[in-house]
N, C-alpha and C. Protein backbone atom coordinates (compact mmCIF):
# COMPACT_ATOMS: atom_id res chain seq x y z
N UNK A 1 26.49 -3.94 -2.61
CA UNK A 1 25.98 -5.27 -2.32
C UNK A 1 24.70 -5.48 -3.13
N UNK A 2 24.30 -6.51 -4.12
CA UNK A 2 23.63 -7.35 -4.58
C UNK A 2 22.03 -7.00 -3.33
N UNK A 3 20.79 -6.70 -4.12
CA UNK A 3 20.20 -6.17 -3.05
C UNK A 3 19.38 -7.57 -2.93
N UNK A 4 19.84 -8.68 -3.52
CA UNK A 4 18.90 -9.97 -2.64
C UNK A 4 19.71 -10.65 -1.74
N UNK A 5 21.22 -10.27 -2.18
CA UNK A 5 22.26 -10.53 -0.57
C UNK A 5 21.77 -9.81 0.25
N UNK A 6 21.89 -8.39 0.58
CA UNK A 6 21.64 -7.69 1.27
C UNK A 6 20.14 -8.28 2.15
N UNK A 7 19.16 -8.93 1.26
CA UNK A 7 17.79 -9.17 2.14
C UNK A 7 18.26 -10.36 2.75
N UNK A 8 18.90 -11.43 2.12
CA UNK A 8 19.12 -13.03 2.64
C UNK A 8 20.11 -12.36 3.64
N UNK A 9 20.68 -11.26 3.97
CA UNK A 9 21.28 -11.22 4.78
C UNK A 9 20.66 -10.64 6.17
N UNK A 10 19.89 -9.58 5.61
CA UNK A 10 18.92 -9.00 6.68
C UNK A 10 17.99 -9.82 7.24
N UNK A 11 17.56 -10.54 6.09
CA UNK A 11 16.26 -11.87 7.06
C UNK A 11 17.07 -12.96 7.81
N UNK A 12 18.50 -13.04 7.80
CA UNK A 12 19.51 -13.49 8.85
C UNK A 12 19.46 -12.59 10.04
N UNK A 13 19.48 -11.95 9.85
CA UNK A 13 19.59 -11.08 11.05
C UNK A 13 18.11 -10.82 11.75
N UNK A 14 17.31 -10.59 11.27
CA UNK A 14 16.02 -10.35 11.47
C UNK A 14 15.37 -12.19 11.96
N UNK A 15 15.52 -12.67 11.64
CA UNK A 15 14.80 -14.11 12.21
C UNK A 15 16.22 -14.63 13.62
N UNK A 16 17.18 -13.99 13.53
CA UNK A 16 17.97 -14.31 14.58
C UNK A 16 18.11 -13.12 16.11
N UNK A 17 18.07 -11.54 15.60
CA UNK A 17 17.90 -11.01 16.70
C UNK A 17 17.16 -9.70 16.17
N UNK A 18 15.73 -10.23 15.28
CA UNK A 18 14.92 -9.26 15.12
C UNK A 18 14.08 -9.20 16.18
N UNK A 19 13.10 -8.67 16.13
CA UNK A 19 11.94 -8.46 16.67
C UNK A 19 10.59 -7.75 16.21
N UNK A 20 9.34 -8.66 16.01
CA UNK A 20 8.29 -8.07 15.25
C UNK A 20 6.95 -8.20 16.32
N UNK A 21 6.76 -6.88 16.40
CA UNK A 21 5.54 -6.60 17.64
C UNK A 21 4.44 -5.80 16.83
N UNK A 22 2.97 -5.99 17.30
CA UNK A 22 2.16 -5.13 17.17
C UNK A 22 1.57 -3.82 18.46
N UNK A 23 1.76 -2.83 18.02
CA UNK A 23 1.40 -2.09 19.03
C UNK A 23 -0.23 -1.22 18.60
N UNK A 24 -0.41 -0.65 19.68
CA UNK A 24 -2.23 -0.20 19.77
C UNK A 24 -1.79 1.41 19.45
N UNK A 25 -2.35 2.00 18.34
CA UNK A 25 -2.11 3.08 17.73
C UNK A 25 -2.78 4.19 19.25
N UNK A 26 -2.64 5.26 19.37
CA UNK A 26 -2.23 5.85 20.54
C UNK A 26 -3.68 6.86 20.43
N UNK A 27 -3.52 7.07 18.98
CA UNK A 27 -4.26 8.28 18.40
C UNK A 27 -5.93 7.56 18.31
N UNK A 28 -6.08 6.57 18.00
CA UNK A 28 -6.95 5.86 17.68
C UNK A 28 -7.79 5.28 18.61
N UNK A 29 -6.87 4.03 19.76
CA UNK A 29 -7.39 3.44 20.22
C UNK A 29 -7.79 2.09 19.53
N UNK A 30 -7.98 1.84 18.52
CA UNK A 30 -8.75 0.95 18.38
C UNK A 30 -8.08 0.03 16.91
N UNK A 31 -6.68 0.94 16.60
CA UNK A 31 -5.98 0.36 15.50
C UNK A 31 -4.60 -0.40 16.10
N UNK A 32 -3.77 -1.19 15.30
CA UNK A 32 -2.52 -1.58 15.84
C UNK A 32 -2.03 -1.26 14.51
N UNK A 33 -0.52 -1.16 14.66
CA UNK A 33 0.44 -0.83 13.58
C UNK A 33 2.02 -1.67 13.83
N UNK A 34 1.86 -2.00 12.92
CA UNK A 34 4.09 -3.08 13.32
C UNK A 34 4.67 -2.13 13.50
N UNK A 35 5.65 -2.88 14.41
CA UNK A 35 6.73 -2.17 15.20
C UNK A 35 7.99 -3.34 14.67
N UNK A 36 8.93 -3.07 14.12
CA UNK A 36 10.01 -4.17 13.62
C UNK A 36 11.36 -3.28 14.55
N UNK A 37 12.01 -4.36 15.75
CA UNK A 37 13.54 -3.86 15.93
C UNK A 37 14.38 -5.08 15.71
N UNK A 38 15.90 -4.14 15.38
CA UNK A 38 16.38 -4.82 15.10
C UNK A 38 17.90 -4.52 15.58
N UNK A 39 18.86 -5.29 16.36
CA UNK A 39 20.05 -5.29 17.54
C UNK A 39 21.07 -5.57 16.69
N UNK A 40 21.91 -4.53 17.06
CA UNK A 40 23.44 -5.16 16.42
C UNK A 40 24.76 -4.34 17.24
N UNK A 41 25.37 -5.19 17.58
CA UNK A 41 26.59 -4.53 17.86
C UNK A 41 27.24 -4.10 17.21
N UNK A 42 27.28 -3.96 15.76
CA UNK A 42 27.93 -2.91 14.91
C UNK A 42 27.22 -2.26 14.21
N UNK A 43 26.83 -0.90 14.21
CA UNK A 43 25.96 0.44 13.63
C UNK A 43 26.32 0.26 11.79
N UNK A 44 26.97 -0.39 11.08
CA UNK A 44 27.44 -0.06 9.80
C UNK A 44 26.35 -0.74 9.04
N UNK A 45 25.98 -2.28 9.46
CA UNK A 45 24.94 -3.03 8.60
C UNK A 45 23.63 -2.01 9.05
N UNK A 46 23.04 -1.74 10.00
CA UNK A 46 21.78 -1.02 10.28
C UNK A 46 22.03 0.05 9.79
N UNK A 47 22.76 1.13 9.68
CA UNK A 47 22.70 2.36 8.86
C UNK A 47 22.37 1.92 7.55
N UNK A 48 22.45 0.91 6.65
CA UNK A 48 22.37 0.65 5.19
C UNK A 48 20.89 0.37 5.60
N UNK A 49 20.60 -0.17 6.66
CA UNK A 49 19.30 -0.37 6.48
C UNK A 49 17.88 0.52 6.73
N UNK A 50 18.71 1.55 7.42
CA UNK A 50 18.08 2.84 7.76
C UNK A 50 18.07 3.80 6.29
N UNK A 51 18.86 3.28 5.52
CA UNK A 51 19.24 4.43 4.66
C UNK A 51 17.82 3.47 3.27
N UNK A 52 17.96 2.11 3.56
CA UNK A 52 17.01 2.01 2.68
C UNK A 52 15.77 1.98 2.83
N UNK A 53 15.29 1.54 4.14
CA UNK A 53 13.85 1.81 4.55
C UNK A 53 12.86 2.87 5.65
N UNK A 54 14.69 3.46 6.57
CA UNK A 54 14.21 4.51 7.28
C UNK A 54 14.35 4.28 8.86
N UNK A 55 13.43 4.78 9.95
CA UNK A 55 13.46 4.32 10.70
C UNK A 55 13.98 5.44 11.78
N UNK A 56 14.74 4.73 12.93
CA UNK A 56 15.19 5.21 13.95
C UNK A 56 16.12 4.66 14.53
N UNK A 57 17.52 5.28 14.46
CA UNK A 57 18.71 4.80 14.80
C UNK A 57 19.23 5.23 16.40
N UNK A 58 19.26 4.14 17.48
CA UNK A 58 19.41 4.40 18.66
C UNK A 58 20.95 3.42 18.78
N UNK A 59 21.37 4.34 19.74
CA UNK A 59 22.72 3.73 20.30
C UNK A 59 22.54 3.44 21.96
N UNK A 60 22.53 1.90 22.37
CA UNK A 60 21.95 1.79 23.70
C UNK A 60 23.64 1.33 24.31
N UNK A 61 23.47 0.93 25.31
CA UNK A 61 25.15 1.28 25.82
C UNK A 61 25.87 -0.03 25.38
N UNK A 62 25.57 -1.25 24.84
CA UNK A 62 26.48 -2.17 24.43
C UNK A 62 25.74 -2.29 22.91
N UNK A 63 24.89 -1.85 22.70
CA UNK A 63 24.38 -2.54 20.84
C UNK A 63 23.74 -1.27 20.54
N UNK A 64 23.24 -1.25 18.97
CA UNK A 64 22.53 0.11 18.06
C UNK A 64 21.20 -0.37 18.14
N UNK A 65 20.14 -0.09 18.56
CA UNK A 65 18.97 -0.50 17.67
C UNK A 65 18.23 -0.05 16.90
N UNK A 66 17.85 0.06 15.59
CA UNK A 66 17.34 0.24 14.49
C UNK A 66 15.73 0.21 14.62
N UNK A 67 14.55 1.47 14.71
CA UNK A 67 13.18 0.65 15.33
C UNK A 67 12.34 1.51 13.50
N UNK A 68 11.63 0.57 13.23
CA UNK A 68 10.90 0.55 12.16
C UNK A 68 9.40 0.72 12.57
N UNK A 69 8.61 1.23 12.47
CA UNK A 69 7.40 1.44 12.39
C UNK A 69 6.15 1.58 11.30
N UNK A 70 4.99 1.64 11.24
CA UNK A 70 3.93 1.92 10.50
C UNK A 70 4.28 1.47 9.25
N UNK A 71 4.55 2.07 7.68
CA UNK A 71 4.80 1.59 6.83
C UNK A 71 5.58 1.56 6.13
N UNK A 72 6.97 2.38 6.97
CA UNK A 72 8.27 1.88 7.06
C UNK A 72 8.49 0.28 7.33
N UNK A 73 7.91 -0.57 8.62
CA UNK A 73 7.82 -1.38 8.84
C UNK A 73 7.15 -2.60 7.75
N UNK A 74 6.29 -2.21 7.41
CA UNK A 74 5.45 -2.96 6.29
C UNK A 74 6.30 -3.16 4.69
N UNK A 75 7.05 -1.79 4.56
CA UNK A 75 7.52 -2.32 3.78
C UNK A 75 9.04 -2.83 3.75
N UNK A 76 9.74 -3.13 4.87
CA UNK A 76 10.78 -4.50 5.26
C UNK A 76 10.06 -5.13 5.48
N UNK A 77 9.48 -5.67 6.20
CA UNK A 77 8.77 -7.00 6.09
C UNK A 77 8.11 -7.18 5.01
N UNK A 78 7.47 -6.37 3.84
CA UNK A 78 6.96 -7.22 2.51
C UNK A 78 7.89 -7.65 1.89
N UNK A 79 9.52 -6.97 1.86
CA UNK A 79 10.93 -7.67 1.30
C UNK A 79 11.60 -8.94 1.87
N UNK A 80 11.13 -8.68 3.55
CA UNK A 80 11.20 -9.96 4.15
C UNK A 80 10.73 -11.06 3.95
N UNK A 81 9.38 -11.22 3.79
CA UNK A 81 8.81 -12.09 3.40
C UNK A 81 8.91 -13.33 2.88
N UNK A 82 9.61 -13.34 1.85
CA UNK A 82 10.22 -14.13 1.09
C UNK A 82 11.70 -14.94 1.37
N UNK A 83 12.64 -14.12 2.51
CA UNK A 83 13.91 -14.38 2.73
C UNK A 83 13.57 -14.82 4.47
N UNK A 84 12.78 -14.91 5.23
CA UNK A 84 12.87 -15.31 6.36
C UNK A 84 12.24 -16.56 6.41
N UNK A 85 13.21 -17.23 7.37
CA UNK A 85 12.20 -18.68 8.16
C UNK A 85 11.98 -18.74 9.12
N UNK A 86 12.31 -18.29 10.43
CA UNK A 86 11.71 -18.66 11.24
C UNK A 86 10.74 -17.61 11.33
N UNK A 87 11.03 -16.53 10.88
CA UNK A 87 9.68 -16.07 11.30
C UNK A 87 8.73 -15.12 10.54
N UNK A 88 8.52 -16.10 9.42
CA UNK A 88 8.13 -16.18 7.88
C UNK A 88 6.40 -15.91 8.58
N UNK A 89 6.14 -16.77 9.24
CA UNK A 89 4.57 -17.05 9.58
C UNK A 89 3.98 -15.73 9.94
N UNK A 90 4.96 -15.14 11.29
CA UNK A 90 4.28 -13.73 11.75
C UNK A 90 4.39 -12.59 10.97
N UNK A 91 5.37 -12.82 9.67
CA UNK A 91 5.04 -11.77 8.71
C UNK A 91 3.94 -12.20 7.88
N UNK A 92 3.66 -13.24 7.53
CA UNK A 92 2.59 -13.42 6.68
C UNK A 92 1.36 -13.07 7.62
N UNK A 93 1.14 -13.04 9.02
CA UNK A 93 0.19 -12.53 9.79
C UNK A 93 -0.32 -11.44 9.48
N UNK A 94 0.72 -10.66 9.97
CA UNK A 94 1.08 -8.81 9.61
C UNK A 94 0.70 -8.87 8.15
N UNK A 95 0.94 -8.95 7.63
CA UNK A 95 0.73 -8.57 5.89
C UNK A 95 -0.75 -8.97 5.90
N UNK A 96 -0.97 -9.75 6.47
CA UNK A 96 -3.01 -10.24 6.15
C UNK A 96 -3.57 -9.52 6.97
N UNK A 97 -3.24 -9.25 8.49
CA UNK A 97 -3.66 -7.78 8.85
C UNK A 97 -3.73 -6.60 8.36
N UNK A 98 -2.80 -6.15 7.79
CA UNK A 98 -2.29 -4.64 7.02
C UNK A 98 -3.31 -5.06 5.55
N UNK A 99 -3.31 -6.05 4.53
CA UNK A 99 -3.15 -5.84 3.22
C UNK A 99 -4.40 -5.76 2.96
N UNK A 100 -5.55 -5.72 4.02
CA UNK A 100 -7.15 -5.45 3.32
C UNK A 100 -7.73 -4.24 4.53
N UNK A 101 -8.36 -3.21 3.96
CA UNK A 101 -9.20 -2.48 5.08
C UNK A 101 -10.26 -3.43 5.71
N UNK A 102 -10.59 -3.06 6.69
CA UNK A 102 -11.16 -3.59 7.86
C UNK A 102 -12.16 -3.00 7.75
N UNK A 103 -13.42 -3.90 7.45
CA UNK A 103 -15.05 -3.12 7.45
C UNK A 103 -16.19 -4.02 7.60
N UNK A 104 -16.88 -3.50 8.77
CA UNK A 104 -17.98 -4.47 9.42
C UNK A 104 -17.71 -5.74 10.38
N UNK A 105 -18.82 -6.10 11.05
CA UNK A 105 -18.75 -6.76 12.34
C UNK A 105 -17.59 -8.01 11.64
N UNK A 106 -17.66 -8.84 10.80
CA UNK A 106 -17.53 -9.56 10.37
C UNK A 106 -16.08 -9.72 9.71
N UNK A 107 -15.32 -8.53 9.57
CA UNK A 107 -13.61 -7.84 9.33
C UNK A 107 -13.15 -7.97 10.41
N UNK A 108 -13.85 -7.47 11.58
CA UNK A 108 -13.29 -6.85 13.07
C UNK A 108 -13.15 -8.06 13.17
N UNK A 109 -13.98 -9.44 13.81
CA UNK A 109 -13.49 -11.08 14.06
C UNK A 109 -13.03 -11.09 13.11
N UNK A 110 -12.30 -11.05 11.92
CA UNK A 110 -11.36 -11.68 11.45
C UNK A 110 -10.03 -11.33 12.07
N UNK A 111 -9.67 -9.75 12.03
CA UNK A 111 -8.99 -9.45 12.35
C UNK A 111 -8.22 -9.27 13.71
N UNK A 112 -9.59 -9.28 14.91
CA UNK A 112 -8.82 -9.81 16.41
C UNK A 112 -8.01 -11.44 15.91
N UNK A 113 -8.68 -12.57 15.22
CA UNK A 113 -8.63 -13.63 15.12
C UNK A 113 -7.09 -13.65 14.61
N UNK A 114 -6.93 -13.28 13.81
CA UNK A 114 -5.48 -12.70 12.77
C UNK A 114 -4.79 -12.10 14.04
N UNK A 115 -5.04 -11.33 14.98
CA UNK A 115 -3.80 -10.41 15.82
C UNK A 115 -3.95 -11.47 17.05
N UNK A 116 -4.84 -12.39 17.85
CA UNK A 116 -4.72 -13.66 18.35
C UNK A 116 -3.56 -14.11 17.77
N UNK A 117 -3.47 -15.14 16.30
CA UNK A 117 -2.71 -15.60 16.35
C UNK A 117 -1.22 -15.50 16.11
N UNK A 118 -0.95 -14.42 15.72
CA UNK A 118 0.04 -13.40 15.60
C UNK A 118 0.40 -13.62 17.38
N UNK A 119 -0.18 -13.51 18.05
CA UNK A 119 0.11 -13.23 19.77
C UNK A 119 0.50 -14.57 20.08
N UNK A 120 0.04 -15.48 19.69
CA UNK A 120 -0.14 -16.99 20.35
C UNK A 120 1.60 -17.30 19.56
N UNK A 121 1.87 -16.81 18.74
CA UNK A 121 3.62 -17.32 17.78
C UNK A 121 4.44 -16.72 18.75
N UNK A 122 4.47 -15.50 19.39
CA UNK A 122 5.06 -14.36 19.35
C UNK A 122 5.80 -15.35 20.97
N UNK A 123 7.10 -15.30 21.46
CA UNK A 123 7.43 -15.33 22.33
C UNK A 123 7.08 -15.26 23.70
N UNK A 124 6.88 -15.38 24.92
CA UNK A 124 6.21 -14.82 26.07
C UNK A 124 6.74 -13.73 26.54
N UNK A 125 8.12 -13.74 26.88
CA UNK A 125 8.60 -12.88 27.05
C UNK A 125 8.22 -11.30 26.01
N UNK A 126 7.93 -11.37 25.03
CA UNK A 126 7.48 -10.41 23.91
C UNK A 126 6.40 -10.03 23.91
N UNK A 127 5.62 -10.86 24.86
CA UNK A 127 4.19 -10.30 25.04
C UNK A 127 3.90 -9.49 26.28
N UNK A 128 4.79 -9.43 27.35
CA UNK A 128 4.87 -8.68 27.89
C UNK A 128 4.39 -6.89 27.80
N UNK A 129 3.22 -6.39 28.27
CA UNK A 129 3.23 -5.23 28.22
C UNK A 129 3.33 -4.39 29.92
N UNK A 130 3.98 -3.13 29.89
CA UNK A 130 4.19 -2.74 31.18
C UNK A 130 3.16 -1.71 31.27
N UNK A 131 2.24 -1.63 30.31
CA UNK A 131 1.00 -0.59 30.26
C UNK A 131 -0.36 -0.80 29.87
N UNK A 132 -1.22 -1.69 30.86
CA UNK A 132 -2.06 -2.48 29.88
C UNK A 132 -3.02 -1.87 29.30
N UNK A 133 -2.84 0.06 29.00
CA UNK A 133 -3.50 0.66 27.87
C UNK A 133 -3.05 0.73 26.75
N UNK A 134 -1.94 0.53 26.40
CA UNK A 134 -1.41 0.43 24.99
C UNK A 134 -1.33 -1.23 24.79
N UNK A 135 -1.44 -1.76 25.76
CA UNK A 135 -1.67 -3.58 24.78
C UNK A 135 -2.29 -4.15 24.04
N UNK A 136 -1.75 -4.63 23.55
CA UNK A 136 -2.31 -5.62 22.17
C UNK A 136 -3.56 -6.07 22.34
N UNK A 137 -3.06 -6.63 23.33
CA UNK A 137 -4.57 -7.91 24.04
C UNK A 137 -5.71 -7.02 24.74
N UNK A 138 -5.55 -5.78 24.87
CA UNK A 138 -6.70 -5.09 25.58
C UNK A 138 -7.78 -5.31 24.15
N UNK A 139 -7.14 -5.10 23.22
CA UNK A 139 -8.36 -4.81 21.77
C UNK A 139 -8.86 -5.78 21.75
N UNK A 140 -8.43 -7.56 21.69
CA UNK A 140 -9.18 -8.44 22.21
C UNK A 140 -10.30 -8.78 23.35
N UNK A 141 -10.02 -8.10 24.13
CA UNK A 141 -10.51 -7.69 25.52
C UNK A 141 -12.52 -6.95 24.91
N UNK A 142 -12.36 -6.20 24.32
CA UNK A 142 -12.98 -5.01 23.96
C UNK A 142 -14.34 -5.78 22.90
């Protein structure tokens, strides 16, 4: 397959039953890193996609899910980028989060400001956390 079919096909799939979250790095505390999943009831398209960017291939009892992380994640979504619409915006979020180091009082408000609005796009249901030490919004909090 043509590897800009392959993306116009994945950013089909990905703006229809993707999912793009930030989570609170564990080790840190004080960093977040993308988390990209992605649902399919047939394992054959997500293995091609595991095979090109990596990841973690789970089989849940009716669908596969495919979970992308750190800069596995970063780099499908910098291919994404270009091939998604609906949810073109929260990758361009993520990428302006990720694409500059973070230094001084004056980085840090940019960057809660940047993971705000990243939160404010993001679904409700998706914002949901069942641990409010690993949440997003605690670093806002802080």
């Amino acid at each position: 397959m043509n590897k800009e079919i392959f993306l116009f096909y994945l950013a089909g799939m990905f703006d229809n039953c993707g999912k793009l979250s930030l989570k609170k790095d564990g080790r840190t505390k004080k960093s977040v890193y993308p988390e990209v999943i992605l649902r399919s009831k047939k394992e054959d398209f997500l293995i091609r996609v595991k095979e090109a960017y990596g990841g973690t291939l789970r089989k849940n009892k009716n669908s596969y899910v495919l979970i992308l992380t750190h800069k596995k994640a970063k780099n499908l979504l910098n291919d994404l980028k270009d091939f998604s619409i609906l949810k073109k915006r929260e990758i361009e979020i993520v990428h302006q989060i990720f694409s500059k180091q973070f230094s001084g009082k004056l980085e840090e408000k940019r960057r809660k400001k940047l993971i705000e609005e990243f939160l404010s796009l993001v679904q409700p249901s998706e914002r949901k956390s069942k641990n409010k030490q690993w949440s997003v919004k605690s670093l806002l909090e802080e």
